[in-house]
Protein backbone atom coordinates (compact mmCIF):
# COMPACT_ATOMS: atom_id res chain seq x y z
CA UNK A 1 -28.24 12.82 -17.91
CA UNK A 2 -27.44 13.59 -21.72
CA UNK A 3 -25.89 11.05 -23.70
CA UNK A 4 -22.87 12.86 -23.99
CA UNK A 5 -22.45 12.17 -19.98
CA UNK A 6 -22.58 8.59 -19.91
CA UNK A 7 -19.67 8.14 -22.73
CA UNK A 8 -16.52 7.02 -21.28
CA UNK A 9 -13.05 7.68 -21.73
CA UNK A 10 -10.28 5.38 -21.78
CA UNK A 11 -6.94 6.94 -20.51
CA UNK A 12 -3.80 5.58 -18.90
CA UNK A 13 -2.73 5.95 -15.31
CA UNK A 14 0.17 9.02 -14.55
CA UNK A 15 1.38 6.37 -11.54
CA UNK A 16 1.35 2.70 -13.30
CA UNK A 17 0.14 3.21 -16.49
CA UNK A 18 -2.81 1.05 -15.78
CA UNK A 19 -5.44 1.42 -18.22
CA UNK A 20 -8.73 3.78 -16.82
CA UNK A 21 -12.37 4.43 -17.93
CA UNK A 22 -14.46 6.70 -16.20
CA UNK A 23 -17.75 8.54 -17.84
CA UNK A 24 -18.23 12.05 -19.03
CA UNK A 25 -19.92 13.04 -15.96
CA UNK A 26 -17.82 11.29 -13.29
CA UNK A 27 -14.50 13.11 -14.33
CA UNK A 28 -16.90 16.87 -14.55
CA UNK A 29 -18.11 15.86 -10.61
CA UNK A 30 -14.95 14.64 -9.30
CA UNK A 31 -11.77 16.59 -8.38
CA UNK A 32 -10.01 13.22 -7.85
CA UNK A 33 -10.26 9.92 -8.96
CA UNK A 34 -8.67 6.38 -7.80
CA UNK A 35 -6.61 4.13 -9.69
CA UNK A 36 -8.30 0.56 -9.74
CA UNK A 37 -4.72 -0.82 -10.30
CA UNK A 38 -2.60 1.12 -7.93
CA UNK A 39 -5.10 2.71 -5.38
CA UNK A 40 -3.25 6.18 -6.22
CA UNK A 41 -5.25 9.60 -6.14
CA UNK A 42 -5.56 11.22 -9.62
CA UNK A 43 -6.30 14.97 -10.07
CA UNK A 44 -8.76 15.85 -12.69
CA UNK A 45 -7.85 19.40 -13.59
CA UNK A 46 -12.13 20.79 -13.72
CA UNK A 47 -11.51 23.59 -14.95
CA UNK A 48 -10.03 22.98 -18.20
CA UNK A 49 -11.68 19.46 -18.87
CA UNK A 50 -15.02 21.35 -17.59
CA UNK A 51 -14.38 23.88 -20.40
CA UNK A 52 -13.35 21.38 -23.51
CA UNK A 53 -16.79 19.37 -22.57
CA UNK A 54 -18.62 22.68 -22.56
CA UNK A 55 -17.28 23.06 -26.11
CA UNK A 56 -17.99 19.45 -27.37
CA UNK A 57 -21.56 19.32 -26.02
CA UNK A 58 -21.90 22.55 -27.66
CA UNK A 59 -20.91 21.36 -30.98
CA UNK A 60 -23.31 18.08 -30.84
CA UNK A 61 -26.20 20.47 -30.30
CA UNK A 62 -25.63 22.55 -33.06
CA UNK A 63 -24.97 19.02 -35.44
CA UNK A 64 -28.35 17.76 -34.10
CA UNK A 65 -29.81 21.27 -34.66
CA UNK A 66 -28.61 21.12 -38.45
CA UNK A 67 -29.62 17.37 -38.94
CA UNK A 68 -33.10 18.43 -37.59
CA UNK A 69 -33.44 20.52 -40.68
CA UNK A 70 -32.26 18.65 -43.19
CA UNK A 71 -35.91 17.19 -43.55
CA UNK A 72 -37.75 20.48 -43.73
């Protein structure tokens, strides 16, 4: 698992507003996930969160590719 995939994001509930944390790589593998306050199914749209990761992981390789020459 890359690092990237075991950060977690904080957002609120669409039903009760309860506050929700689920990692990087539970929201990619899940098409639904369940409120812990309200026990109400949430929709993770894949597609478009699958593609805005895709980006972000993207960009963190190519900042660790530039750090890695910085020395040389």
């Amino acid at each position: 698992m890359d690092t990237f995939d075991s950060q977690r994001i904080e957002f609120p509930c669409p039903h009760c507003s309860g506050k929700l944390a689920q990692s990087v790589a539970e929201l990619e593998s899940h098409e639904h996930i369940t409120c812990r306050h309200c026990g109400q199914a949430i929709a993770v749209d894949a597609t478009q969160f699958k593609a805005e990761i895709a980006k972000a992981k993207q960009a963190l390789a190519q900042f660790r590719q530039a750090i890695s020459r910085l020395g040389k």
